[in-house]
N, C-alpha and C. Protein backbone atom coordinates (compact mmCIF):
# COMPACT_ATOMS: atom_id res chain seq x y z
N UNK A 1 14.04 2.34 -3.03
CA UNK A 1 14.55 1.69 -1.84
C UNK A 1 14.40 2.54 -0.59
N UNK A 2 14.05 3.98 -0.75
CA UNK A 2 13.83 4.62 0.59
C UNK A 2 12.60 4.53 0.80
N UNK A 3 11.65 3.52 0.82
CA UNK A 3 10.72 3.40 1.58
C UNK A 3 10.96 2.22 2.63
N UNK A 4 12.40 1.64 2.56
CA UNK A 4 12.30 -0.05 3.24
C UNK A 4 12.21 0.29 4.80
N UNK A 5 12.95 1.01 5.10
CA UNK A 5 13.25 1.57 6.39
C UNK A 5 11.47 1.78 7.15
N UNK A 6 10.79 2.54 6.44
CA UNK A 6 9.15 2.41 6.79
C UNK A 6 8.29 1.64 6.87
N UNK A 7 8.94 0.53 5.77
CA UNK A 7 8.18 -1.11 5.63
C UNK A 7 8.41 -2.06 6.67
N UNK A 8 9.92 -2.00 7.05
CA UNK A 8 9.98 -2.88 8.47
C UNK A 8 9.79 -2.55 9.62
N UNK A 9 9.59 -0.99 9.46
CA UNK A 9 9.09 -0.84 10.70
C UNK A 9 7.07 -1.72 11.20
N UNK A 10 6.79 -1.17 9.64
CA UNK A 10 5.17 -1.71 9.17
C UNK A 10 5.04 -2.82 9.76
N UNK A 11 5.82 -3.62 9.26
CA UNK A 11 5.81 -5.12 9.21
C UNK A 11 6.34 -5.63 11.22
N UNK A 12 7.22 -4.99 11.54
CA UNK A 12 7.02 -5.41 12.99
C UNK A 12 6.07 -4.77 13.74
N UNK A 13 5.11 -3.97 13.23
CA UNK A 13 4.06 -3.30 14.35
C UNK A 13 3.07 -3.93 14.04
N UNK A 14 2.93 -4.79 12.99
CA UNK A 14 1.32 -5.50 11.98
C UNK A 14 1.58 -6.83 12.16
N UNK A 15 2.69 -7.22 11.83
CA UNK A 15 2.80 -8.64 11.07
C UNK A 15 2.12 -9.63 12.31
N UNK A 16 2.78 -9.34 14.11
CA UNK A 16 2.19 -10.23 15.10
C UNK A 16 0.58 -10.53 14.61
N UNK A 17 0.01 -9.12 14.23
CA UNK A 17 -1.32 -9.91 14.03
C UNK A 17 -1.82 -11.32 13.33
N UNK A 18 -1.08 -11.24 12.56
CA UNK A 18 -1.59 -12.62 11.53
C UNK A 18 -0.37 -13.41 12.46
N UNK A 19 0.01 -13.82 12.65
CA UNK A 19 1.03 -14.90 13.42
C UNK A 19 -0.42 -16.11 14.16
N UNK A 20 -1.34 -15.26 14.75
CA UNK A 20 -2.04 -16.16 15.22
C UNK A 20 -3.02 -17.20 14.55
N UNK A 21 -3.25 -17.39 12.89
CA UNK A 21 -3.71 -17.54 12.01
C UNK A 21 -2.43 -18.33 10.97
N UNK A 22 -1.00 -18.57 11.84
CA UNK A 22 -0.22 -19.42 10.99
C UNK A 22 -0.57 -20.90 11.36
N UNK A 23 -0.54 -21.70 10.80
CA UNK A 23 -0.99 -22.83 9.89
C UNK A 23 -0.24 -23.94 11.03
N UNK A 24 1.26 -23.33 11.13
CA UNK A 24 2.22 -24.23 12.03
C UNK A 24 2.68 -23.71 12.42
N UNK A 25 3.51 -24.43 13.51
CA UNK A 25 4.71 -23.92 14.64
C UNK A 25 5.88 -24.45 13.99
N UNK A 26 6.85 -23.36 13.74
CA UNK A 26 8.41 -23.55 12.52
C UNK A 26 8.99 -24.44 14.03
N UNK A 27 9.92 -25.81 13.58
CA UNK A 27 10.31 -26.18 14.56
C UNK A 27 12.05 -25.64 14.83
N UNK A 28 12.63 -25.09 16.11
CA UNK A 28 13.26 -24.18 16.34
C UNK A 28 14.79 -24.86 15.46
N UNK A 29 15.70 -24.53 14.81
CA UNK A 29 16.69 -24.36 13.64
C UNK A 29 17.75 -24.02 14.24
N UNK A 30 18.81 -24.10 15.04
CA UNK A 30 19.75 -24.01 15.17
C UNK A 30 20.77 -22.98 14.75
N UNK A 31 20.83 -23.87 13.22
CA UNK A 31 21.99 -23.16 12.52
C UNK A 31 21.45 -22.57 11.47
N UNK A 32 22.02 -22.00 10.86
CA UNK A 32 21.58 -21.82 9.32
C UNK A 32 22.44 -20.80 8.28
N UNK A 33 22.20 -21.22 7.23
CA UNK A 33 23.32 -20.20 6.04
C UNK A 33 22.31 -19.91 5.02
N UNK A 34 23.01 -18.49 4.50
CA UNK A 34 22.31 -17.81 3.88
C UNK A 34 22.65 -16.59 2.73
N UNK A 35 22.04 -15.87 1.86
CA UNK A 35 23.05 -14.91 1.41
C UNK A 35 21.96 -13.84 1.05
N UNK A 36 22.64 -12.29 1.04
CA UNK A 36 22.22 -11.19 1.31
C UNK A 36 22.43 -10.52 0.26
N UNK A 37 21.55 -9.42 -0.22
CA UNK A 37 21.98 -8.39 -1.26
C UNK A 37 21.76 -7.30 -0.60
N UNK A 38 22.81 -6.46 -0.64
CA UNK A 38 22.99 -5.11 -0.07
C UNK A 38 22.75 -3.81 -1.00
N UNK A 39 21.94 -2.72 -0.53
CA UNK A 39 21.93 -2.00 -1.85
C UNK A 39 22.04 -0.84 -1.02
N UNK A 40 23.68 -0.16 -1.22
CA UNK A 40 24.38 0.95 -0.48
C UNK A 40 23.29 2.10 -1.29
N UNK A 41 22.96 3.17 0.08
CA UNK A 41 22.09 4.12 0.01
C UNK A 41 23.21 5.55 0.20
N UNK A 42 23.81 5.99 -0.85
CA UNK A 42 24.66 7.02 -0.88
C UNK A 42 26.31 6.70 0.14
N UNK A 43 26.69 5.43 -0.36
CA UNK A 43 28.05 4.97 0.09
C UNK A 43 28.96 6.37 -0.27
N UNK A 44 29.87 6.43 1.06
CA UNK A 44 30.29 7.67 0.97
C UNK A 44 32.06 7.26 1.27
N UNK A 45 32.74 8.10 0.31
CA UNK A 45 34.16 7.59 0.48
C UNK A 45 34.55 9.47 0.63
N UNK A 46 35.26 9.50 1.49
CA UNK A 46 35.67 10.80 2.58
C UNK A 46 36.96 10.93 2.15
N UNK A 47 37.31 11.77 0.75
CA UNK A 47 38.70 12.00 0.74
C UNK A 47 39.62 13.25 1.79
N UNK A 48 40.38 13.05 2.61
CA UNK A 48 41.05 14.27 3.17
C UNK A 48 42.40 14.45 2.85
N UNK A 49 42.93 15.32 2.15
CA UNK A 49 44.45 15.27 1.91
C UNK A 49 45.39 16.56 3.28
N UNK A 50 46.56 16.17 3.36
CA UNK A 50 47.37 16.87 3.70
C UNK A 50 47.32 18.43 3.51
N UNK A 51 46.99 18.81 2.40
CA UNK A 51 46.40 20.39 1.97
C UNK A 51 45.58 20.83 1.68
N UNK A 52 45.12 20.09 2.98
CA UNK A 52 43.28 20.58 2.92
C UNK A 52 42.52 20.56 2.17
N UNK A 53 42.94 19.94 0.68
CA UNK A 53 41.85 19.38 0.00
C UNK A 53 41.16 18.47 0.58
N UNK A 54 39.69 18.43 0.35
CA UNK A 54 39.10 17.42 0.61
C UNK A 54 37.62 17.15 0.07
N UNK A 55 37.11 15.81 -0.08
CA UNK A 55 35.95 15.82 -0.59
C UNK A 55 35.51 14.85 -0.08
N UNK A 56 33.72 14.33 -0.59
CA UNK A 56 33.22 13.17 0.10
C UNK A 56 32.31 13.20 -1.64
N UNK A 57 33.10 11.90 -1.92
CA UNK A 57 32.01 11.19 -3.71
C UNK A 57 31.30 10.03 -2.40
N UNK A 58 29.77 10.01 -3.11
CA UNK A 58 28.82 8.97 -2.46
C UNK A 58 28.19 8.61 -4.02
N UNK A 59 28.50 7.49 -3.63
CA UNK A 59 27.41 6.71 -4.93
C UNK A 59 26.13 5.31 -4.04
N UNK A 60 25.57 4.82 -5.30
CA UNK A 60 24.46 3.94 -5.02
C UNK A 60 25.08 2.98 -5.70
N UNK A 61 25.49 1.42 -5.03
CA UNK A 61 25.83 0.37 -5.53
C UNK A 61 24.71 -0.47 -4.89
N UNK A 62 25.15 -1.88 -5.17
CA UNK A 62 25.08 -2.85 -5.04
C UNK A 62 26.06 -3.94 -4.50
N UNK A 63 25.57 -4.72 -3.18
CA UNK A 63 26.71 -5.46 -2.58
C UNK A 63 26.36 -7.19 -2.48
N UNK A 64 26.77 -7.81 -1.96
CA UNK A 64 26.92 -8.96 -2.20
C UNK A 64 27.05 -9.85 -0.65
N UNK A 65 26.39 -10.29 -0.17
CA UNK A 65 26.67 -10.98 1.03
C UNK A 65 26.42 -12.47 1.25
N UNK A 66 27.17 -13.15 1.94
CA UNK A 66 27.22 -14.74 2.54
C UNK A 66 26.95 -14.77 4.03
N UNK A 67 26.51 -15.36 4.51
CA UNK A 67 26.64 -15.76 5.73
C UNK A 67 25.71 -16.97 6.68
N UNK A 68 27.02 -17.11 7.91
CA UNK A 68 26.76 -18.52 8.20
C UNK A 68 26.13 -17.97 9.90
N UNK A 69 25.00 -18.65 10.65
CA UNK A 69 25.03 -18.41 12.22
C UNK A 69 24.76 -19.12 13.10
N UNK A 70 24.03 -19.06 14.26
CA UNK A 70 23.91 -19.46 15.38
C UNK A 70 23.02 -19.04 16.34
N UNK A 71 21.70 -19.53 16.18
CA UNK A 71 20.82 -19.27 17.20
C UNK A 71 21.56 -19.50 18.71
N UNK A 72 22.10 -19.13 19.63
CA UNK A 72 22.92 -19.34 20.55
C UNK A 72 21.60 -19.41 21.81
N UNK A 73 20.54 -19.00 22.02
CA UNK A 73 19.78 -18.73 23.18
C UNK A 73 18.25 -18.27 22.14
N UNK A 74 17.27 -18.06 23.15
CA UNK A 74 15.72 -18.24 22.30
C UNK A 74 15.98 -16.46 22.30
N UNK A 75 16.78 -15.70 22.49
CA UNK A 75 16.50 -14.26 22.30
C UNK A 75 18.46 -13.76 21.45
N UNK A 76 18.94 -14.42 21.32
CA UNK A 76 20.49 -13.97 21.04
C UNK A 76 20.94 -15.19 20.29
N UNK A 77 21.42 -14.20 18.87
CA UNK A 77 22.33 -15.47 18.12
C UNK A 77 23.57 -14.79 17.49
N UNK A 78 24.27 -15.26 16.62
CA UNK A 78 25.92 -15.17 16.13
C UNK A 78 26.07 -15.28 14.81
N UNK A 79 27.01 -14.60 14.59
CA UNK A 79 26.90 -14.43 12.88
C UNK A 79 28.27 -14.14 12.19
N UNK A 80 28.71 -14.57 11.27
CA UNK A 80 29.79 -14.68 10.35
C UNK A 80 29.41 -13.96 9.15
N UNK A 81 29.93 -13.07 8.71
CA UNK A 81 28.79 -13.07 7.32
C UNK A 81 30.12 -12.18 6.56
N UNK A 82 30.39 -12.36 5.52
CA UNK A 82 32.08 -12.14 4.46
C UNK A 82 30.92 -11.18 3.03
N UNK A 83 31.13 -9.70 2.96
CA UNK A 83 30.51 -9.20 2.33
C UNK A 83 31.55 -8.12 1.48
N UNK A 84 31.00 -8.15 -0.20
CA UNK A 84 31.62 -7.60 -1.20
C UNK A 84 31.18 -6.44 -1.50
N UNK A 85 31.69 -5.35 -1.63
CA UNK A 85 30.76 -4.29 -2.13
C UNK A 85 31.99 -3.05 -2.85
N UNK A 86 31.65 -2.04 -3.48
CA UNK A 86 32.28 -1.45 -4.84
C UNK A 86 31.72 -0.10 -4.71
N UNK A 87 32.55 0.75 -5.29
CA UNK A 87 32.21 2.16 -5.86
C UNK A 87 33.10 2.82 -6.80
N UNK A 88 32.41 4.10 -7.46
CA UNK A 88 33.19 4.91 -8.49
C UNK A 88 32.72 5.97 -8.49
N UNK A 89 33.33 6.71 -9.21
CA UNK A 89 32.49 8.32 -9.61
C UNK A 89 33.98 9.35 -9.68
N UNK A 90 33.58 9.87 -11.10
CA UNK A 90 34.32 10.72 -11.47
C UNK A 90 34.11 11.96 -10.49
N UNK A 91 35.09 12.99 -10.59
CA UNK A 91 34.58 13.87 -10.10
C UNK A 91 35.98 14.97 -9.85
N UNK A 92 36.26 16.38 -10.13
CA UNK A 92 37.44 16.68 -10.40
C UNK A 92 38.31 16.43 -11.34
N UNK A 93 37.83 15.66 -12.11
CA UNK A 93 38.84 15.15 -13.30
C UNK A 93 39.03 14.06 -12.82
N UNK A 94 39.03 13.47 -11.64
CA UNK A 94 39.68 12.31 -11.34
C UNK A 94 38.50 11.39 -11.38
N UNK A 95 39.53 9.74 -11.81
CA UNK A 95 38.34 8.92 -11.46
C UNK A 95 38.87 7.97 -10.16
N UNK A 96 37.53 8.41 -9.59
CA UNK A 96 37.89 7.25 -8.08
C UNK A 96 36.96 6.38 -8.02
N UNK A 97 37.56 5.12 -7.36
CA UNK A 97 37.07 3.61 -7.80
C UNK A 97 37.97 2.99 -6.13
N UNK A 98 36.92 2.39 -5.57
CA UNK A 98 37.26 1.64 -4.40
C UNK A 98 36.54 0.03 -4.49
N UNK A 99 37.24 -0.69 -3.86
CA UNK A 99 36.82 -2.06 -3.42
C UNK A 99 36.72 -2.60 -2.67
N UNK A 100 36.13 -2.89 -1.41
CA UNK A 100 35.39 -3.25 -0.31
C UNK A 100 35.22 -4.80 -0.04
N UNK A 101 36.49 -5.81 0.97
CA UNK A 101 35.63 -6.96 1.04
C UNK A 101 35.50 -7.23 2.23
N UNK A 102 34.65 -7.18 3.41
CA UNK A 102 34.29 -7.25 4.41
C UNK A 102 34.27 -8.56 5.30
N UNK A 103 34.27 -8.57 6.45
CA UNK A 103 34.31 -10.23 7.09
C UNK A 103 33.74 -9.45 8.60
N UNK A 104 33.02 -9.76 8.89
CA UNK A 104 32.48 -9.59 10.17
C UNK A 104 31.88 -10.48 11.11
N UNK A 105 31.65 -9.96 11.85
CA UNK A 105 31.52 -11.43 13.58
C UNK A 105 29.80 -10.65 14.17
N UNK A 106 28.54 -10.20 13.39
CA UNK A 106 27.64 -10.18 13.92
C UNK A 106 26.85 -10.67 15.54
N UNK A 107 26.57 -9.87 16.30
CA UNK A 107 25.68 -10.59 17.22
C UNK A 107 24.18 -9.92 17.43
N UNK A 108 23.21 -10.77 17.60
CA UNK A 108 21.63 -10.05 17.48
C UNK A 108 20.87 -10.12 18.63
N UNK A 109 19.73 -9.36 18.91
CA UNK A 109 19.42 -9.49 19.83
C UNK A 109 17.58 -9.54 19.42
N UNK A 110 16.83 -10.90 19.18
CA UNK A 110 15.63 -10.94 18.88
C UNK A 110 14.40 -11.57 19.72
N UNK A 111 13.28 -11.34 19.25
CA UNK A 111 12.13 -11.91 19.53
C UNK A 111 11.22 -12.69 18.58
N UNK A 112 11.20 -13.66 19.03
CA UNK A 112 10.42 -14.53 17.85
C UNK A 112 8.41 -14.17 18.22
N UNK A 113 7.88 -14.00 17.62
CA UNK A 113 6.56 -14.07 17.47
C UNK A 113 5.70 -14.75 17.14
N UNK A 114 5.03 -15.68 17.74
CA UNK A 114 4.43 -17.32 17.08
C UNK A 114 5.49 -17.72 16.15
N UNK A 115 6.45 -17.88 16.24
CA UNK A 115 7.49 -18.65 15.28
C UNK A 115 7.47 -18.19 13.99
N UNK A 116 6.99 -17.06 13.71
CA UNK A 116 6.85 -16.54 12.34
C UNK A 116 7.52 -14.92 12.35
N UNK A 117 7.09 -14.23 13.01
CA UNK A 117 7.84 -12.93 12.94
C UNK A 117 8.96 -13.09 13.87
N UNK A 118 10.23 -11.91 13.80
CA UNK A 118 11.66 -12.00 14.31
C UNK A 118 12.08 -10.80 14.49
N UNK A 119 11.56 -9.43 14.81
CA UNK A 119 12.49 -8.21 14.77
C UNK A 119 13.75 -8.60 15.40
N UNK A 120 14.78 -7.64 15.51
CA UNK A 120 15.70 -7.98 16.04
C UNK A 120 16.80 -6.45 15.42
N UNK A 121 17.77 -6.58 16.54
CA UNK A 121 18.62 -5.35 16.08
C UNK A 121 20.16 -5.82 16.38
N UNK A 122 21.34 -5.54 15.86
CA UNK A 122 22.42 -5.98 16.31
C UNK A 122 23.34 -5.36 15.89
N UNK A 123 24.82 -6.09 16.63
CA UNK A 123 25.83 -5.00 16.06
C UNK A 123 26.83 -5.79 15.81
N UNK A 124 27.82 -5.37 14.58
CA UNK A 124 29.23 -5.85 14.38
C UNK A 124 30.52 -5.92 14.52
N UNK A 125 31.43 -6.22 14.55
CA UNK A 125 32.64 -5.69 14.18
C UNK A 125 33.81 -6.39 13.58
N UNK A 126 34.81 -6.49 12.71
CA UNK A 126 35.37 -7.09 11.81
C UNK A 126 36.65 -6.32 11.04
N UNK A 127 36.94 -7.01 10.23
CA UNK A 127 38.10 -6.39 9.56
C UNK A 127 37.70 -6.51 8.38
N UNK A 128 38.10 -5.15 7.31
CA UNK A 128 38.01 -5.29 5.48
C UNK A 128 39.13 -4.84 4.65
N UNK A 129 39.09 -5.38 3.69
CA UNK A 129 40.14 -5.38 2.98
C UNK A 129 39.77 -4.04 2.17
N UNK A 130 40.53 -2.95 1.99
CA UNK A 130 40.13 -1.78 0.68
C UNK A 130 41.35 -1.73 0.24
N UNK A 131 40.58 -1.59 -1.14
CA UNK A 131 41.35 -1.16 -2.22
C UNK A 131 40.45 0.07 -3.05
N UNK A 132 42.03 1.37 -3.25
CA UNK A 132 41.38 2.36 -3.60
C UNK A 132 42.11 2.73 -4.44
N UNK A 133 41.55 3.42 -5.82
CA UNK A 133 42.29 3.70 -7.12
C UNK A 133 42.07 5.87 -7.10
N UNK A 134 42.71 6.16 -6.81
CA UNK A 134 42.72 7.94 -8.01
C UNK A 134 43.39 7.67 -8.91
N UNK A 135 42.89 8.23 -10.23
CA UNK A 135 43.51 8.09 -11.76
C UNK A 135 42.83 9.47 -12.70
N UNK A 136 44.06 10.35 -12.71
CA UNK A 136 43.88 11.29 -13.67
C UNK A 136 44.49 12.55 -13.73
N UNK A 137 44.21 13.67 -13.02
CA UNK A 137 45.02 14.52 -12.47
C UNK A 137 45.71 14.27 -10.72
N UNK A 138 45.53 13.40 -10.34
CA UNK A 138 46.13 12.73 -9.19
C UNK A 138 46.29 11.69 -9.37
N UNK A 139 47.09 10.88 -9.13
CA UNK A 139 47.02 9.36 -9.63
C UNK A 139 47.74 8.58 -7.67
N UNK A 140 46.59 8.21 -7.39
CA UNK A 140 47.07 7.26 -6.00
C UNK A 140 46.16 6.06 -6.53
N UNK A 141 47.21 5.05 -5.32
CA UNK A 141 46.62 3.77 -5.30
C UNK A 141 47.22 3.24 -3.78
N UNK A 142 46.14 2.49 -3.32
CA UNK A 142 46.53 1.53 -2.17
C UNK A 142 45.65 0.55 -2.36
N UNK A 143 45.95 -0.64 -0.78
CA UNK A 143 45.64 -1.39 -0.25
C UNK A 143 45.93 -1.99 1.05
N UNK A 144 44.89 -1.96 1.69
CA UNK A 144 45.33 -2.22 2.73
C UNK A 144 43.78 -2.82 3.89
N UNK A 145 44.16 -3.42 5.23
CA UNK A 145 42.72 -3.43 6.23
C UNK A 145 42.58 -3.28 7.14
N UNK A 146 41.62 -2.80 7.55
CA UNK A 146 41.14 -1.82 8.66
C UNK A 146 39.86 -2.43 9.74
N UNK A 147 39.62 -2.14 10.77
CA UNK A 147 38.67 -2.54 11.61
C UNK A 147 37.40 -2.12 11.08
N UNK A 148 36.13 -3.17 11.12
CA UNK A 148 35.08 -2.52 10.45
C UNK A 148 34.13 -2.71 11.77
N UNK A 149 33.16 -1.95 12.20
CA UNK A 149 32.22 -1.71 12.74
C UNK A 149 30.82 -1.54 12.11
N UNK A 150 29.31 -2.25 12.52
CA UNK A 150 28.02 -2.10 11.90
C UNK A 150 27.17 -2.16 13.22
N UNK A 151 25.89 -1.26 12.58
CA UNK A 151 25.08 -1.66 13.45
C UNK A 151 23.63 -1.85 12.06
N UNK A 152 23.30 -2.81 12.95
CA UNK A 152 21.84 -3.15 11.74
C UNK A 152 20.21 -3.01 12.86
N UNK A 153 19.14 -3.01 12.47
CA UNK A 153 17.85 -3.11 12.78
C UNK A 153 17.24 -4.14 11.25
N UNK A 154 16.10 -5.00 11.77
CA UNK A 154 15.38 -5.11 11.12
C UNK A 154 14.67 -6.83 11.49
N UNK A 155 13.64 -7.50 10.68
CA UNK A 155 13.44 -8.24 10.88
C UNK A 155 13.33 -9.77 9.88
N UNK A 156 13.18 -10.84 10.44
CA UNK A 156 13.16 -12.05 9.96
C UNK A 156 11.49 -12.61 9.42
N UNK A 157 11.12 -13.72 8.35
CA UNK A 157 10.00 -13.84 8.34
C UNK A 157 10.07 -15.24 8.26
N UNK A 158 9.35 -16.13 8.91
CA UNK A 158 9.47 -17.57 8.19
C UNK A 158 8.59 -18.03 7.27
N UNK A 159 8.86 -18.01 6.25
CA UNK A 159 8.93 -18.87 5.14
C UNK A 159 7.33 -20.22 5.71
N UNK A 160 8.94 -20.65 5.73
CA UNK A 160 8.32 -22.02 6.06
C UNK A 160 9.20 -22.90 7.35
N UNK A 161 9.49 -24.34 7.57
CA UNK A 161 10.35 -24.54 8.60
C UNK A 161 12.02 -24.55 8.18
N UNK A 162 11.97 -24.60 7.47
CA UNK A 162 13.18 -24.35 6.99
C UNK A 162 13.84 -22.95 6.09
N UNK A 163 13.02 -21.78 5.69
CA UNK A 163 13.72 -21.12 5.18
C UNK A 163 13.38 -19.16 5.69
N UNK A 164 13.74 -18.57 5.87
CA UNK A 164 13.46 -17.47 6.70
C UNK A 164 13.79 -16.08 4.92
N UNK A 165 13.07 -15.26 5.22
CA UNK A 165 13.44 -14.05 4.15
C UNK A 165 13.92 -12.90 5.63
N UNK A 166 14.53 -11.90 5.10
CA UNK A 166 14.76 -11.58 6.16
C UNK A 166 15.19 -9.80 5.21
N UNK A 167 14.64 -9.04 5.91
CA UNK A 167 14.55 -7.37 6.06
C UNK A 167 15.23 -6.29 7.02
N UNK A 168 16.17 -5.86 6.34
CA UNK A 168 17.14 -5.04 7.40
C UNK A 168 17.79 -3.82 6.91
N UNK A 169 18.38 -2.61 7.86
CA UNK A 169 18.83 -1.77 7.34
C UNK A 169 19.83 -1.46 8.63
N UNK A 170 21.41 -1.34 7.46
CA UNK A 170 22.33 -1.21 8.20
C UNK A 170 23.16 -0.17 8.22
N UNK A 171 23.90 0.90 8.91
CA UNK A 171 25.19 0.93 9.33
C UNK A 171 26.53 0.89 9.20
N UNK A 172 27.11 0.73 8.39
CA UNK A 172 28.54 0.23 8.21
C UNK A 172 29.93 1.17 8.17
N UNK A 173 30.77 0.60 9.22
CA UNK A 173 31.77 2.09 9.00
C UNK A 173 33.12 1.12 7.94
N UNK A 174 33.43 0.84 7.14
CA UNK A 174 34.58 -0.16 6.33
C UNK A 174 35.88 0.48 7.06
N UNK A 175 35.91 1.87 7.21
CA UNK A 175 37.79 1.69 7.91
C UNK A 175 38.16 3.16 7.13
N UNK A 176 39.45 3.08 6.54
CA UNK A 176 40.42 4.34 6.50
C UNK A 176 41.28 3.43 5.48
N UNK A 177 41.83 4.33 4.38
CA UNK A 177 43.07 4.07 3.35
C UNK A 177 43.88 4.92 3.31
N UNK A 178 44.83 5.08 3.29
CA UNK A 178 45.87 5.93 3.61
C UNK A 178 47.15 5.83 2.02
N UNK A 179 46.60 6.89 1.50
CA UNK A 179 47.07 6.96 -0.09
C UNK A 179 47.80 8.05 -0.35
N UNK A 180 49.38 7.41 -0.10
CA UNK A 180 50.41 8.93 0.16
C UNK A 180 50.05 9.72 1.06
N UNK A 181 49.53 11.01 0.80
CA UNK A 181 49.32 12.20 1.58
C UNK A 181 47.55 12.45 2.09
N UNK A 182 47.04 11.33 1.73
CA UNK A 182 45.65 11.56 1.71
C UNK A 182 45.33 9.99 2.46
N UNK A 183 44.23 10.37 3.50
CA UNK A 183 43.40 9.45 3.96
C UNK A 183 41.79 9.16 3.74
N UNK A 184 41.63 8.68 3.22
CA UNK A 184 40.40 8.11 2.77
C UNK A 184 39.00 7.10 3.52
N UNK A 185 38.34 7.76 4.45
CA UNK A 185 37.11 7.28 4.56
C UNK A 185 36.19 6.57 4.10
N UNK A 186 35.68 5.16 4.36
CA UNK A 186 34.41 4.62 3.99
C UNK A 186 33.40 4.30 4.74
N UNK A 187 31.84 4.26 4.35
CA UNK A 187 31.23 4.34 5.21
C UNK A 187 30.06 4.20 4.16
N UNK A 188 28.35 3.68 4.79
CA UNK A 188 27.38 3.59 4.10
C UNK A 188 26.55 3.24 4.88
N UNK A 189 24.81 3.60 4.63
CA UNK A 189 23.89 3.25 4.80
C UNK A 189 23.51 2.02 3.99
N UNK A 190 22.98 1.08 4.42
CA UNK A 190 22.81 -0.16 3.80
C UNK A 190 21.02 -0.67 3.84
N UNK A 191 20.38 -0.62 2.70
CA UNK A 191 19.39 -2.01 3.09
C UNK A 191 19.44 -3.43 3.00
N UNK A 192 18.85 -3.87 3.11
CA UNK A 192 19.21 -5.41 2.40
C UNK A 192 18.39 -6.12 2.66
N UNK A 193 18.22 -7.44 1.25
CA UNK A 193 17.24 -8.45 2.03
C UNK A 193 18.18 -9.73 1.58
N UNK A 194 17.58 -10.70 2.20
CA UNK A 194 18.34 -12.13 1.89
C UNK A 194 17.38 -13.35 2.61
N UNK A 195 18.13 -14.50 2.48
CA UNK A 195 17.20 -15.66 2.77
C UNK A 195 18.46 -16.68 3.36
N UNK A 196 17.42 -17.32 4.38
CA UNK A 196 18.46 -17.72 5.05
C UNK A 196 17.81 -19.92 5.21
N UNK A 197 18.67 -20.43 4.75
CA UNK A 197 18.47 -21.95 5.03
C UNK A 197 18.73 -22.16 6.66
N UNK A 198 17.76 -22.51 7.00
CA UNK A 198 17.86 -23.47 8.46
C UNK A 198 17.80 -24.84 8.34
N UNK A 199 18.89 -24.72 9.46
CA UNK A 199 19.10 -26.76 9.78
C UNK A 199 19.88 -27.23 10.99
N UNK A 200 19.52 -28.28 10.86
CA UNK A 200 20.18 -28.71 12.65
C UNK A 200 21.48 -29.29 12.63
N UNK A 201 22.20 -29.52 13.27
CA UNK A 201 23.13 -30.65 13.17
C UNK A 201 23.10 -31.11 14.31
C-alpha cells in the first residue's frame, strides 16, 4: 500500500491524456452515495500518563467507510461520510485495544477533466466516539467523544455515468481519551479507495 500515494499522484499528471479519447461526456450527478475502505498506514494511539510514562503502539488495520454528498458548484462539493475503524497490540505486558467510530462533515475542492478525471483535495471536521481498553498489568477503560479533524488529497475516476472509483490518501486526527491518570492520543495516515453511486433527484 505504500506505493498509492505515487499512483495518484501518476494518475493526475497522465490520466488528462486519455480523457480526450473518452467515448462520452458523464452527464453531471448531483448527488451520490458510496462506501470506502480505509487501510490505516501505522495508526498511532499516543499513550501519556501522569508519571511520565508514556508510549505510542501504531498498528496497520483496516477501516470501514459510508458516505453520502453533494456536488454543491462545478469546482466544490459536501460530504457526510460515518467511518469505523479498530486497533490492538500488546506491548509492556499490556494489551491495548481501541475503537474508533467517526462521523464527519467533509468539504472538497475539485477539477473535473473531460468528465472523466477529478483530482481534488479537502478537509474535515467532526466528532468520534473512542473506546479504549488497557488489560493486564494496568487495567483502564473508557469512553468517550472528541472533535475529529482530516485532511485528504486524491482523485475521482468515472466509471461510467453513473458510478465513480475514487483514490485518496488521508490525514486523520480521532481526538483524546482520558483513562484515569492517562490521556490517550489517536491519529493515522489513511489510504483508501471506494466507489461512489451517482444520481439526481
Amino acid at each position: 500500500m505504500r506505493f498509492l500515494p505515487s499512483f495518484i499522484i501518476l494518475c493526475i499528471c497522465t490520466l488528462p491524456a486519455f480523457a480526450d479519447n473518452y467515448e462520452y461526456a458523464s452527464q453531471q450527478r448531483d448527488n451520490y452515495l458510496g462506501v470506502r475502505l480505509h487501510k490505516n498506514d501505522n495508526i498511532a494511539f499516543k499513550f501519556e500518563a501522569e508519571d511520565n510514562l508514556s508510549t505510542t503502539l501504531r498498528d496497520d488495520r483496516f477501516g470501514v467507510g459510508l458516505y453520502v454528498g453533494n456536488r454543491l458548484t462545478n469546482h466544490v462539493k459536501i460530504e457526510f461520510e460515518t467511518l469505523y475503524n479498530s486497533g490492538k497490540e500488546k506491548k509492556y505486558n499490556n494489551d491495548f485495544s481501541f475503537n474508533i467510530w467517526s462521523n464527519m462533515l467533509n468539504v472538497y475542492i475539485y477539477q473535473q477533466v473531460e468528465d472523466v478525471v477529478e483530482p481534488y483535495f479537502g478537509l474535515g471536521v467532526g466528532v468520534s466516539g473512542l473506546w479504549g481498553d488497557i488489560k493486564g498489568i494496568t487495567n483502564l477503560s473508557d469512553a468517550n467523544a472528541d472533535m475529529s479533524w482530516a485532511a485528504m488529497v486524491g482523485v475521482n475516476f468515472a466509471l461510467n455515468t453513473r458510478v465513480d472509483l475514487n483514490l485518496g490518501l488521508k490525514y486523520q486526527n480521532y481526538g483524546n481519551i482520558k483513562m484515569n491518570n492517562a490521556s490517550t492520543k489517536i491519529d493515522a495516515t489513511e489510504f483508501y479507495v471506494g466507489a461512489a453511486y451517482k444520481f439526481g433527484l
